[in-house]
C-alpha atoms as a PDB file:
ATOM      1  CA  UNK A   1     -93.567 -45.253 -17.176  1.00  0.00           C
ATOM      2  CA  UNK A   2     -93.839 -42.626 -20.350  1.00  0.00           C
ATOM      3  CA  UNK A   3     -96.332 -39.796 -19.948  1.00  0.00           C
ATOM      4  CA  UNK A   4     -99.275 -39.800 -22.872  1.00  0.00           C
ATOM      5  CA  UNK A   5     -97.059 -37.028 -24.123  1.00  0.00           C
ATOM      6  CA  UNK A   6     -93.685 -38.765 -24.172  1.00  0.00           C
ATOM      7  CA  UNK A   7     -95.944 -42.102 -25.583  1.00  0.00           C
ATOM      8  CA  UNK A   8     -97.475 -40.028 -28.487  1.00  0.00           C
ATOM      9  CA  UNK A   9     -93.976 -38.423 -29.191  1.00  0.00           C
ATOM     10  CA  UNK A  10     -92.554 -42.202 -29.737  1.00  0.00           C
ATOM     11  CA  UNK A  11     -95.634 -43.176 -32.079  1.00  0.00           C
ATOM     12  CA  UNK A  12     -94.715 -40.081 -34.237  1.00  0.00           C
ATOM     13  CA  UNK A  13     -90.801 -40.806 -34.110  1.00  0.00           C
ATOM     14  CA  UNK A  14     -91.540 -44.129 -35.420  1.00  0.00           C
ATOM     15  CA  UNK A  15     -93.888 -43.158 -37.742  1.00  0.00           C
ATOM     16  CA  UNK A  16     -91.172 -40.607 -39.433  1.00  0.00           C
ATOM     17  CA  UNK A  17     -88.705 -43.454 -39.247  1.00  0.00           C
ATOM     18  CA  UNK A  18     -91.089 -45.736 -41.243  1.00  0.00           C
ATOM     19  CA  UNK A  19     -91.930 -43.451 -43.771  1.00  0.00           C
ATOM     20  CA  UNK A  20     -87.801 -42.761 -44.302  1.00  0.00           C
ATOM     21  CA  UNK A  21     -87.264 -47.099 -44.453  1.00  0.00           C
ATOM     22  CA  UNK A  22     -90.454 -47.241 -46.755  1.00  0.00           C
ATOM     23  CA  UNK A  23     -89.424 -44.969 -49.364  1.00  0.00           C
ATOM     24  CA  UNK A  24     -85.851 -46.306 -49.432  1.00  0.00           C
ATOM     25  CA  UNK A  25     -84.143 -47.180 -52.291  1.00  0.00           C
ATOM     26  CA  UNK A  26     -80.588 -49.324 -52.419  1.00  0.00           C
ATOM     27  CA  UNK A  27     -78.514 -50.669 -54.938  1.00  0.00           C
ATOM     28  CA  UNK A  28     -79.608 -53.659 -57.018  1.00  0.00           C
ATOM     29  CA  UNK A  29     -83.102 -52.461 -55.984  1.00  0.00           C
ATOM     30  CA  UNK A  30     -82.228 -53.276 -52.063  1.00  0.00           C
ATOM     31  CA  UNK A  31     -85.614 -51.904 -49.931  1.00  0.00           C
ATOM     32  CA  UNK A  32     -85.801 -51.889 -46.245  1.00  0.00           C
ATOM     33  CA  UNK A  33     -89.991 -52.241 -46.285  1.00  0.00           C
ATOM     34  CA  UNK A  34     -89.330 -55.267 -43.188  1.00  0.00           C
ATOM     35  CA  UNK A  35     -87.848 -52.268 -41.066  1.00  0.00           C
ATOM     36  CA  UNK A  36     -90.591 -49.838 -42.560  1.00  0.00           C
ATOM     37  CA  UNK A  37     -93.289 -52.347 -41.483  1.00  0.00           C
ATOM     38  CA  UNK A  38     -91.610 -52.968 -38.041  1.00  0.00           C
ATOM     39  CA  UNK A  39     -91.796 -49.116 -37.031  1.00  0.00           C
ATOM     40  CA  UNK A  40     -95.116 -48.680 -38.758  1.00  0.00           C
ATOM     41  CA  UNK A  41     -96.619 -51.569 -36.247  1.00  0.00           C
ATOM     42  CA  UNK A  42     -94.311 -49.830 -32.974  1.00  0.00           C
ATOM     43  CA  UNK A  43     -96.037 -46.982 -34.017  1.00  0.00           C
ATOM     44  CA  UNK A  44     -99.592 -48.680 -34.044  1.00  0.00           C
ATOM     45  CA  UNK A  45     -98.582 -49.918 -30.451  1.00  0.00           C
ATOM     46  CA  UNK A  46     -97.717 -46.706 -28.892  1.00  0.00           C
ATOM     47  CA  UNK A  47    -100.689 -44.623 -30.482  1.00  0.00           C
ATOM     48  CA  UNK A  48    -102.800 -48.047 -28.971  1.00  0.00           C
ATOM     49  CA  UNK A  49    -101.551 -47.087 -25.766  1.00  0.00           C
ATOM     50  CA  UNK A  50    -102.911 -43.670 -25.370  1.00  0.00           C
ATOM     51  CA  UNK A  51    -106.221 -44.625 -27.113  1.00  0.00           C
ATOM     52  CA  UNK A  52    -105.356 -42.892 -30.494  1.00  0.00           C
ATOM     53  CA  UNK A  53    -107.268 -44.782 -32.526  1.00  0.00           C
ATOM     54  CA  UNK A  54    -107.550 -43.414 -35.630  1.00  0.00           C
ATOM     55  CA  UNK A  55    -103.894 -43.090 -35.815  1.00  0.00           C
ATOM     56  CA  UNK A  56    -103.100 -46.444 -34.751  1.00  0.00           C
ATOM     57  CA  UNK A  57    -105.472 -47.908 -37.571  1.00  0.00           C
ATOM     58  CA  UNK A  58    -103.615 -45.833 -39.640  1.00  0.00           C
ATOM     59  CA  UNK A  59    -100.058 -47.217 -38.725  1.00  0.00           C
ATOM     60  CA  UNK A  60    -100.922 -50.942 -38.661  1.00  0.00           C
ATOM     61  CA  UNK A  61    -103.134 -50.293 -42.408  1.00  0.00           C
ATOM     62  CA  UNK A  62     -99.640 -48.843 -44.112  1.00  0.00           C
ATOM     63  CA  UNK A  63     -97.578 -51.955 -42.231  1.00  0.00           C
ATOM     64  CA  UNK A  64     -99.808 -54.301 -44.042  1.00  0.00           C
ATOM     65  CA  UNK A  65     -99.055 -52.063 -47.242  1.00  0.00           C
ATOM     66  CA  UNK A  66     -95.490 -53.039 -46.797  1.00  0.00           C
ATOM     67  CA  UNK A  67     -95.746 -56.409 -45.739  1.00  0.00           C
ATOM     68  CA  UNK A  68     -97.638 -57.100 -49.179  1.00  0.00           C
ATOM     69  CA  UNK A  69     -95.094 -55.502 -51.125  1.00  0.00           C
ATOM     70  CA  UNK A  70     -92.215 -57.670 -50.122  1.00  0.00           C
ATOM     71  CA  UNK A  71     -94.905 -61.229 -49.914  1.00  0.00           C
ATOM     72  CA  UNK A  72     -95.319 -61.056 -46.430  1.00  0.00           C
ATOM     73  CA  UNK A  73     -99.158 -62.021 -46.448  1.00  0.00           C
ATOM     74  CA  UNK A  74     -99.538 -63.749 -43.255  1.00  0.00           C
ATOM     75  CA  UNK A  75     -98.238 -60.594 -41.427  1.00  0.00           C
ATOM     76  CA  UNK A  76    -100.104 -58.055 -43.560  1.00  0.00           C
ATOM     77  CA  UNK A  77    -103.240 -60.207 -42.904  1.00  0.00           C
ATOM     78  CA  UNK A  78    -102.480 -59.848 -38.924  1.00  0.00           C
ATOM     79  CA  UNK A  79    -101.989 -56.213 -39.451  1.00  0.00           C
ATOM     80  CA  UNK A  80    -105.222 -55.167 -40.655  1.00  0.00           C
ATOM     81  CA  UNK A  81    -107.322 -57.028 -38.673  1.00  0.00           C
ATOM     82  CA  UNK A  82    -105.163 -55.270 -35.315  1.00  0.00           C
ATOM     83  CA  UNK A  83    -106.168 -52.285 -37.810  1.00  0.00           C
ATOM     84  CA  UNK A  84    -109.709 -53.233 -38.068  1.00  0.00           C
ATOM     85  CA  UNK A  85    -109.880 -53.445 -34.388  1.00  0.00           C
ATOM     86  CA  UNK A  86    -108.874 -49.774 -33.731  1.00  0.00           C
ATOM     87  CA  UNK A  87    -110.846 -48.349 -36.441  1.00  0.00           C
ATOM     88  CA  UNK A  88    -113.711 -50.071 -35.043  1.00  0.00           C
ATOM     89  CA  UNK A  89    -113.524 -47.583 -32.418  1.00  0.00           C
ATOM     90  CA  UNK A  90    -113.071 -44.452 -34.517  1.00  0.00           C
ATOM     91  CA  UNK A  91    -113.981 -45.708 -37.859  1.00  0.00           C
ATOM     92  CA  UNK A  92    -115.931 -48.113 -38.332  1.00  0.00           C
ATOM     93  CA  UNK A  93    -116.305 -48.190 -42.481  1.00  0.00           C
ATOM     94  CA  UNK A  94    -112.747 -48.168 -42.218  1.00  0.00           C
ATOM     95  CA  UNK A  95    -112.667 -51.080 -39.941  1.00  0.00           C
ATOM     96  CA  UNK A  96    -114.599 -52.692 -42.681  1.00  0.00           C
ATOM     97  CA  UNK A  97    -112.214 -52.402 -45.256  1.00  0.00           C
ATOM     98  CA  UNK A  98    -110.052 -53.243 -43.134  1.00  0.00           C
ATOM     99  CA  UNK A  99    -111.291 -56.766 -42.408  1.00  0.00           C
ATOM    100  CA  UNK A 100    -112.048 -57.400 -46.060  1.00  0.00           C
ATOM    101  CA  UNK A 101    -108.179 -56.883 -46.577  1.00  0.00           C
ATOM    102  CA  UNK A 102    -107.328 -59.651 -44.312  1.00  0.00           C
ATOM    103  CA  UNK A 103    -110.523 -62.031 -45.758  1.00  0.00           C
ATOM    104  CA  UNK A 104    -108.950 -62.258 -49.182  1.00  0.00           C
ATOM    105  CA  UNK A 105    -105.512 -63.527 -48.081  1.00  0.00           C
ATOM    106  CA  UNK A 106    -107.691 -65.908 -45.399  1.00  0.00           C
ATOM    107  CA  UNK A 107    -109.372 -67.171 -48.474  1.00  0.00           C
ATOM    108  CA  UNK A 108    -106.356 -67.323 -50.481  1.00  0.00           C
ATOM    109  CA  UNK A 109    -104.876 -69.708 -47.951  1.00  0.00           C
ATOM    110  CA  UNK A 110    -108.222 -71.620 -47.191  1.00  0.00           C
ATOM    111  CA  UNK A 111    -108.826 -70.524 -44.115  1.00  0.00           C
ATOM    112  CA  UNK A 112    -112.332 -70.260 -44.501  1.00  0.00           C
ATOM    113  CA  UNK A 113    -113.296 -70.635 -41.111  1.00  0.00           C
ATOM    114  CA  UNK A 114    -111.200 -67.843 -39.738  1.00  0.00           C
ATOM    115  CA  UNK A 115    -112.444 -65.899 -42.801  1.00  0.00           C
ATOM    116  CA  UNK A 116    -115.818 -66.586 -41.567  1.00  0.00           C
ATOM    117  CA  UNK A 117    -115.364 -65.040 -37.911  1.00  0.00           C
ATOM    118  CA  UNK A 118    -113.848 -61.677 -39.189  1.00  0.00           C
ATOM    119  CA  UNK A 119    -117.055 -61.992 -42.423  1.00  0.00           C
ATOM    120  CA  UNK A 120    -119.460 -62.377 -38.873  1.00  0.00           C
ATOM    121  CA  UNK A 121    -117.641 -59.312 -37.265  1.00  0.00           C
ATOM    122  CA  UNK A 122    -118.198 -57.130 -40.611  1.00  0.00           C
ATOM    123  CA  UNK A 123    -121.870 -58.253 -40.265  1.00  0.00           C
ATOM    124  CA  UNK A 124    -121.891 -57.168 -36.899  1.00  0.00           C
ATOM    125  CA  UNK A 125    -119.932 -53.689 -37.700  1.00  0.00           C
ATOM    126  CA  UNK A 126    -122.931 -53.388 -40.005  1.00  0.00           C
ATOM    127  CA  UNK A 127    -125.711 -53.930 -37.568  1.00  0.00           C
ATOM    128  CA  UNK A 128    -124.863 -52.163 -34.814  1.00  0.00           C
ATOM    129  CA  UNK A 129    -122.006 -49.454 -36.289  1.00  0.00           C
ATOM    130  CA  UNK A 130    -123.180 -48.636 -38.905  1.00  0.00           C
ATOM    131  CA  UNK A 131    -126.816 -49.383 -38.503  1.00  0.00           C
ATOM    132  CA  UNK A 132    -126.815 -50.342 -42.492  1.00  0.00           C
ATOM    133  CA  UNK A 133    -129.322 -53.648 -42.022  1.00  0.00           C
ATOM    134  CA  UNK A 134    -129.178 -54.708 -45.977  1.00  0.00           C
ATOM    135  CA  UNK A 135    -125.138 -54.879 -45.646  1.00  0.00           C
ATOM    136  CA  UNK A 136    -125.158 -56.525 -42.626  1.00  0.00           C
ATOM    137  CA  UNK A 137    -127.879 -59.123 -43.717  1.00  0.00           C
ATOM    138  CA  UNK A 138    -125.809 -59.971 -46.788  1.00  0.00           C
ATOM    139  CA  UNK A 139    -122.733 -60.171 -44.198  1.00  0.00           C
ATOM    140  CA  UNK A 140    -124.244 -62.515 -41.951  1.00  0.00           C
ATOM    141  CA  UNK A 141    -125.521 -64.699 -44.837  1.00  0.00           C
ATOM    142  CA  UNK A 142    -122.154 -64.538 -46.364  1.00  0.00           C
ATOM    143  CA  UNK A 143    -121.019 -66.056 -43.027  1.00  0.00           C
ATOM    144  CA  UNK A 144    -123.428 -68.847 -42.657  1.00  0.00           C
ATOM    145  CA  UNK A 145    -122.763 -70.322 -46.068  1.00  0.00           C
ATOM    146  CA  UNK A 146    -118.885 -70.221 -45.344  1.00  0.00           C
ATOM    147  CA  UNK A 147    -119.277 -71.673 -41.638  1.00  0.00           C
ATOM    148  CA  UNK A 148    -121.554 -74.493 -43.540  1.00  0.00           C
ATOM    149  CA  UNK A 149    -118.977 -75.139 -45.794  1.00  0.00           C
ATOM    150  CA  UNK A 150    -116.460 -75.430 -43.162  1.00  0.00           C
ATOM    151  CA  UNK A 151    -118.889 -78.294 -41.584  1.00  0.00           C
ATOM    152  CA  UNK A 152    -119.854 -75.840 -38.973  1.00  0.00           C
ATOM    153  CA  UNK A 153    -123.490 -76.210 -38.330  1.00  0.00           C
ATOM    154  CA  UNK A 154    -123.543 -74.370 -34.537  1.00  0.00           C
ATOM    155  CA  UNK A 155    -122.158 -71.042 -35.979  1.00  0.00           C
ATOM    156  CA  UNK A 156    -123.720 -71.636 -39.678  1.00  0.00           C
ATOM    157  CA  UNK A 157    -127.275 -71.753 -37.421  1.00  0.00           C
ATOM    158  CA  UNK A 158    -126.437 -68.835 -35.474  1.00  0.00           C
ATOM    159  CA  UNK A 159    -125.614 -66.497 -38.718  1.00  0.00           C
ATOM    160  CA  UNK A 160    -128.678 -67.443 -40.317  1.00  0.00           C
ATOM    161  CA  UNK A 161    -130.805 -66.690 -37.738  1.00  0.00           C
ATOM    162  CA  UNK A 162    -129.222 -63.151 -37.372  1.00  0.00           C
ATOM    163  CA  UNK A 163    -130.464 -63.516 -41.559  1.00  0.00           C
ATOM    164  CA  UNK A 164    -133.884 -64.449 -40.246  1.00  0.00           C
ATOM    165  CA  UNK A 165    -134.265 -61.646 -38.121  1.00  0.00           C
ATOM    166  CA  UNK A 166    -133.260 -58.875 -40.280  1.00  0.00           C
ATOM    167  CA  UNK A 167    -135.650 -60.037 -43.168  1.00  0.00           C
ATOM    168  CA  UNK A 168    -138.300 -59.845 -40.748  1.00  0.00           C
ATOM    169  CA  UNK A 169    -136.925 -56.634 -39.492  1.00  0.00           C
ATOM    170  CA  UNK A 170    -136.987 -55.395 -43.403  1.00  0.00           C
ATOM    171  CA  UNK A 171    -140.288 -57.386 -44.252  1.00  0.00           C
ATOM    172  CA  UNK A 172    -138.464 -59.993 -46.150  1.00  0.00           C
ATOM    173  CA  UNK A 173    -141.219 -62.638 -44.772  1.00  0.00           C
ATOM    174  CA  UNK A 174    -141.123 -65.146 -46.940  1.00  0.00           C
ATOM    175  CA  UNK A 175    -137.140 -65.310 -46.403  1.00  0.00           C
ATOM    176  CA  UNK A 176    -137.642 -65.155 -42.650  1.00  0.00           C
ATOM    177  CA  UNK A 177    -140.047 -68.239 -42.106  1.00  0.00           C
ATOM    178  CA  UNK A 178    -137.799 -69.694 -44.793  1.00  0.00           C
ATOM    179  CA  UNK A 179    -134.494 -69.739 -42.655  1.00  0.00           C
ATOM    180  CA  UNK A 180    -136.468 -70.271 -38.960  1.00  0.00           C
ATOM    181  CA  UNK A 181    -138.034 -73.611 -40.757  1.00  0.00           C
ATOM    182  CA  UNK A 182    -134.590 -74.913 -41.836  1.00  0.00           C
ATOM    183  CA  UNK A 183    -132.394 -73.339 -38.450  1.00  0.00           C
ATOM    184  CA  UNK A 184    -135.250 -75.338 -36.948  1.00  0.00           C
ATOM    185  CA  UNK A 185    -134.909 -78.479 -38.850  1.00  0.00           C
ATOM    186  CA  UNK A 186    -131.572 -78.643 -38.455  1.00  0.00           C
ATOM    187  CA  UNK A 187    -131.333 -78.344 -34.667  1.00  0.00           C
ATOM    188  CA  UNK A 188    -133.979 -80.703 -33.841  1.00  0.00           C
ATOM    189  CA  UNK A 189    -131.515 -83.616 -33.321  1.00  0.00           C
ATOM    190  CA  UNK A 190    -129.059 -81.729 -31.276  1.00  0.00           C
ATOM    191  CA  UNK A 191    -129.539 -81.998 -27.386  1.00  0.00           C
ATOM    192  CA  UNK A 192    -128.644 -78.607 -26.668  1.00  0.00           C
ATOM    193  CA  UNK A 193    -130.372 -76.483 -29.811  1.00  0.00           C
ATOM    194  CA  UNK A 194    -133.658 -78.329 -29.773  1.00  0.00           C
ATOM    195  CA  UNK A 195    -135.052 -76.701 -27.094  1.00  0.00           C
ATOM    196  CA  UNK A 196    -135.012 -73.467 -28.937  1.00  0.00           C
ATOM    197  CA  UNK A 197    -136.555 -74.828 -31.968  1.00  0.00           C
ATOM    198  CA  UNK A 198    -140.129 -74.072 -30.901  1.00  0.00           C
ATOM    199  CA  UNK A 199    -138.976 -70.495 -30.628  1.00  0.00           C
ATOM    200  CA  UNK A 200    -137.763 -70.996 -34.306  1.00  0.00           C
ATOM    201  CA  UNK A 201    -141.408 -72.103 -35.282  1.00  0.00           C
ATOM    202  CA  UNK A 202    -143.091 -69.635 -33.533  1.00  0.00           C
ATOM    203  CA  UNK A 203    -141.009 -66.841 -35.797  1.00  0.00           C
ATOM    204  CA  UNK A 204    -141.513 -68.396 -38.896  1.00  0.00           C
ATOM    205  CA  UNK A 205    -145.363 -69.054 -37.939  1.00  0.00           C
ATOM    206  CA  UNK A 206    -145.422 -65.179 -37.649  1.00  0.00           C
ATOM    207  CA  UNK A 207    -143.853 -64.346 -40.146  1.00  0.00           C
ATOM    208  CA  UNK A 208    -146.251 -66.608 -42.466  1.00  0.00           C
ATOM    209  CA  UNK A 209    -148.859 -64.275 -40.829  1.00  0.00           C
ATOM    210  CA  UNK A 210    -146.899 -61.730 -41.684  1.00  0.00           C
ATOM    211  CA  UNK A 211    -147.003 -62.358 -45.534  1.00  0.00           C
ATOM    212  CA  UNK A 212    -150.322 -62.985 -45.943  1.00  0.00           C
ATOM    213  CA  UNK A 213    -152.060 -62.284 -48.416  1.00  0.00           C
ATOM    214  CA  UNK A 214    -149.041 -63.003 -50.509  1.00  0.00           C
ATOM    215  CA  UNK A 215    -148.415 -66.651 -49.091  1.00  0.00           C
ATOM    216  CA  UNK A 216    -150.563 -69.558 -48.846  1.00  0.00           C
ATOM    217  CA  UNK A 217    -150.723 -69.629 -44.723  1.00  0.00           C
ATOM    218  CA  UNK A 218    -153.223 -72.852 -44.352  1.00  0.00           C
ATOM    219  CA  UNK A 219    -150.325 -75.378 -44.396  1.00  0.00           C
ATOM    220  CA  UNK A 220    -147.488 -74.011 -42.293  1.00  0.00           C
ATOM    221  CA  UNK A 221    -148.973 -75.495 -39.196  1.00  0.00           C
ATOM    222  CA  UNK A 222    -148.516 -78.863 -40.689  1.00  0.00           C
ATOM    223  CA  UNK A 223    -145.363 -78.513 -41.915  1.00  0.00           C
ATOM    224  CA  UNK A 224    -144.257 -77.700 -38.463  1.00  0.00           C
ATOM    225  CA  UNK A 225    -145.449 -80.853 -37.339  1.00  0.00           C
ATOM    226  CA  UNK A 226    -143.465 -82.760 -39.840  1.00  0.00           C
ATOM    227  CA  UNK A 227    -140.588 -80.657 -38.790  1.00  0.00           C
ATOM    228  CA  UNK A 228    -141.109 -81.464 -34.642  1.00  0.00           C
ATOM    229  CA  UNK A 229    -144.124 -83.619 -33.739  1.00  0.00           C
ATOM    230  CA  UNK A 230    -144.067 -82.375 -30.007  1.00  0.00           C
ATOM    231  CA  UNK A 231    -144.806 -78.641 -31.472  1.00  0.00           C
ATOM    232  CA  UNK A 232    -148.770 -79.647 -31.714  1.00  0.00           C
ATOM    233  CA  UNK A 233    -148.666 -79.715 -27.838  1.00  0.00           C
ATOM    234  CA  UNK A 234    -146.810 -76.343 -27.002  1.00  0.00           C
ATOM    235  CA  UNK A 235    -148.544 -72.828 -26.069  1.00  0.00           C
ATOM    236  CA  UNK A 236    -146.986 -71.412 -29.207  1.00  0.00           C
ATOM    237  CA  UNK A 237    -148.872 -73.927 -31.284  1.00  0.00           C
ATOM    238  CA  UNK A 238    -151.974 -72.988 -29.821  1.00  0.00           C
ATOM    239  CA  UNK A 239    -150.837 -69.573 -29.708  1.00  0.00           C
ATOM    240  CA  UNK A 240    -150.637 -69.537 -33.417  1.00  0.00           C
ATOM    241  CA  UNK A 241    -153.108 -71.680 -34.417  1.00  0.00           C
ATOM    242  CA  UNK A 242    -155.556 -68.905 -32.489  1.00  0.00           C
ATOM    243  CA  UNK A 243    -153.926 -66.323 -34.260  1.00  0.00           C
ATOM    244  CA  UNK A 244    -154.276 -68.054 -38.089  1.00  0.00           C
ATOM    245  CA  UNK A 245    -158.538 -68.114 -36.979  1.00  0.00           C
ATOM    246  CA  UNK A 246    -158.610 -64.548 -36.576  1.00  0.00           C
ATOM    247  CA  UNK A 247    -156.983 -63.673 -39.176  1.00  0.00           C
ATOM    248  CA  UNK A 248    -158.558 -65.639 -41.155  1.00  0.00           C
ATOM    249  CA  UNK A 249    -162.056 -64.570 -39.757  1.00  0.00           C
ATOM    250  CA  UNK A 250    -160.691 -60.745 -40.004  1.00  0.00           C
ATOM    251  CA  UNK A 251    -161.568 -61.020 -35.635  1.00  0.00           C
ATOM    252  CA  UNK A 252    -159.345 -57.923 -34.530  1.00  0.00           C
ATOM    253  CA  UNK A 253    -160.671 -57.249 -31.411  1.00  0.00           C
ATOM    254  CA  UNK A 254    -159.981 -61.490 -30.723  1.00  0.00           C
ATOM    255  CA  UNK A 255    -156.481 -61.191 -32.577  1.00  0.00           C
ATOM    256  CA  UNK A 256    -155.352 -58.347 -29.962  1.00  0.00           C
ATOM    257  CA  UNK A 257    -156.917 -60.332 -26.811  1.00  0.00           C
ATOM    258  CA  UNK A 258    -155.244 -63.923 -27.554  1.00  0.00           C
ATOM    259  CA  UNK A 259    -151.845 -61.698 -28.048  1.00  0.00           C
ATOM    260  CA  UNK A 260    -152.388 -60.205 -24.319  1.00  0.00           C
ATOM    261  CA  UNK A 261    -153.289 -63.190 -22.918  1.00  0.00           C
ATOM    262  CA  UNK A 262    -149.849 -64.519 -24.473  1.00  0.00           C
ATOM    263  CA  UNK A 263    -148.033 -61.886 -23.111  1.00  0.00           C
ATOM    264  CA  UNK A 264    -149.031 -62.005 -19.187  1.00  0.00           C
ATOM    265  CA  UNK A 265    -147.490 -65.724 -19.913  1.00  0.00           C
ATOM    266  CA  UNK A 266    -144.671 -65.562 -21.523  1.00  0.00           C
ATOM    267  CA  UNK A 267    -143.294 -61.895 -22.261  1.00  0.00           C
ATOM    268  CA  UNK A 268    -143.312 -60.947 -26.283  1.00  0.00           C
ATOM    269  CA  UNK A 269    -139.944 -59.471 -27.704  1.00  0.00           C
ATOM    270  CA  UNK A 270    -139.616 -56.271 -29.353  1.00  0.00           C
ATOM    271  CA  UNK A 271    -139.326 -58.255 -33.247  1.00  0.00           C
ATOM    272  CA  UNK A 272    -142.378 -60.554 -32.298  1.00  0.00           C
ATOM    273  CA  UNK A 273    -144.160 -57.170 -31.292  1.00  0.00           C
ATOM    274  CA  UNK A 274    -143.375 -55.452 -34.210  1.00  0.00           C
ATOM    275  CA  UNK A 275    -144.195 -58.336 -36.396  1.00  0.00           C
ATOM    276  CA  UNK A 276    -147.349 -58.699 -34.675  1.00  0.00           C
ATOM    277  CA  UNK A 277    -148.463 -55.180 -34.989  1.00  0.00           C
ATOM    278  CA  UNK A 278    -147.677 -55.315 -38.917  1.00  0.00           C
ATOM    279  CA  UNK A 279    -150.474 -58.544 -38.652  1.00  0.00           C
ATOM    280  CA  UNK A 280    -153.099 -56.402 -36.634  1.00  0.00           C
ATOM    281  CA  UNK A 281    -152.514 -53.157 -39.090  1.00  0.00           C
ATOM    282  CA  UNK A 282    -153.238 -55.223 -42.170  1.00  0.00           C
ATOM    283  CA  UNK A 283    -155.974 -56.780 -40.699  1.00  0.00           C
ATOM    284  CA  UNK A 284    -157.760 -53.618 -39.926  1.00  0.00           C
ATOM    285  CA  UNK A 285    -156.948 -51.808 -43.653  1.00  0.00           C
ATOM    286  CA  UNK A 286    -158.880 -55.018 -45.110  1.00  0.00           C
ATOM    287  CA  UNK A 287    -161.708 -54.332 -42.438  1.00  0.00           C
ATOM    288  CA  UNK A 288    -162.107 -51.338 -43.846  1.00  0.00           C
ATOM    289  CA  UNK A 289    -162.203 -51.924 -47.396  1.00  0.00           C
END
């Protein structure tokens, strides 16, 4: 077995011999770009080895480069998403690009589905990378309408509610309850997702809280019953429905109680705390005027 030395020394042989085949030029316009490509990828898979992963990005990025050049899409596609994958470890805003490379020639063939997954992974680069939560909203979103298109309602749900979250996240409330009501419609015939959908109600109930005094709040409680007509009987209907009166009545000291009770029950999240906090803050700058 090579040392990490004698690996990196093989990467950077191959690299030199790619850049020699790339730049190539033979009569009646002969190239050798398949051989440049070739070494370019051995390259990538040696510098892999030893965890050089700016490097390897680097080598599989200018294989796809080649690969386009002489037609070979499908190849340059795989190559920069094995790009994206090591500059997701170095570089992510690289590993972007990278993935957006390989979405176009997805597209171009109509493989919107696999399209979809890498659009997802740039959503999730985004979130947690990058921590850039207005990029990887419109990623996510992005996702969910392809996945929909692709008659993929499990995965189309999923995006949207990472959409959901973020607008609430960003104060987008109106958006929020928006995509929890329809998430929520549209898993309440499926055996396995309509269990959650009273957790989907009880976001979007917040986050009509939440918009007040820009919404008109004194319906959303029956349009969740049209949407799932066991909701009326659930703690979080109750929950909310105590929450709208004391809001309503400007009752903070009530407002704060009914959330603790809540909370010895069933344990709030960090985004229904923060929501709720935004509720109890507005509440007490109206008290005051």
């Amino acid at each position: 077995m090579d040392s990490k030395e004698q690996t990196e020394e093989k990467a950077y042989a191959c690299l030199r011999d790619a850049e020699k085949k790339k730049n190539y030029k033979g009569w009646f316009g002969r190239n050798k770009l398949d051989e440049a490509a070739e070494q370019y990828q051995n390259a990538g898979n040696y510098f892999k080895c030893i965890k050089k992963w700016k490097e390897a990005g680097d080598a599989y990025y200018q294989a796809a480069g080649c690969l386009i050049l002489i037609q070979e899409n499908d190849e340059a596609t795989t190559s920069y998403i094995n790009a994206s994958k090591c500059y997701k470890k170095s570089s992510p805003i690289e590993a972007v690009n990278s993935l957006k490379q390989a979405i176009q020639f997805l597209i171009e063939k109509g493989k919107l589905n696999q399209a979809a997954n890498h659009q997802k992974t740039i959503a999730e680069i985004y979130e947690t990378d990058l921590m850039d939560m207005e990029k990887a909203l419109e990623a996510y979103e992005c996702a969910a309408d392809w996945y929909s298109t692709e008659n993929l309602p499990v995965l189309s749900n999923q995006c949207s509610l990472k959409v959901a979250h973020l607008c609430g996240e960003l104060e987008q409330y109106e958006k929020a309850y928006s995509l929890f009501e329809k998430v929520a419609t549209n898993s309440i015939d499926n055996e396995l997702a309509k269990w959650s959908v009273k957790e989907y109600l009880l976001k979007a109930g917040l986050c009509h809280l939440a918009n007040k005094p820009n919404d008109s709040i004194m319906t959303f409680l029956d349009t969740f019953d049209e949407i799932d007509g066991t909701f009326r009987d659930t703690r979080e209907y109750k929950f909310l429905e105590n929450l709208l009166t004391f809001t309503e009545e400007k009752r903070v000291d009530d407002f704060v109680k009914c959330i603790s009770e809540y909370d010895s029950l069933t344990r709030l999240d960090p985004w229904k705390t923060k929501i709720l906090l935004k509720i109890k803050k507005d509440m007490e700058e109206i008290s005051i005027l």
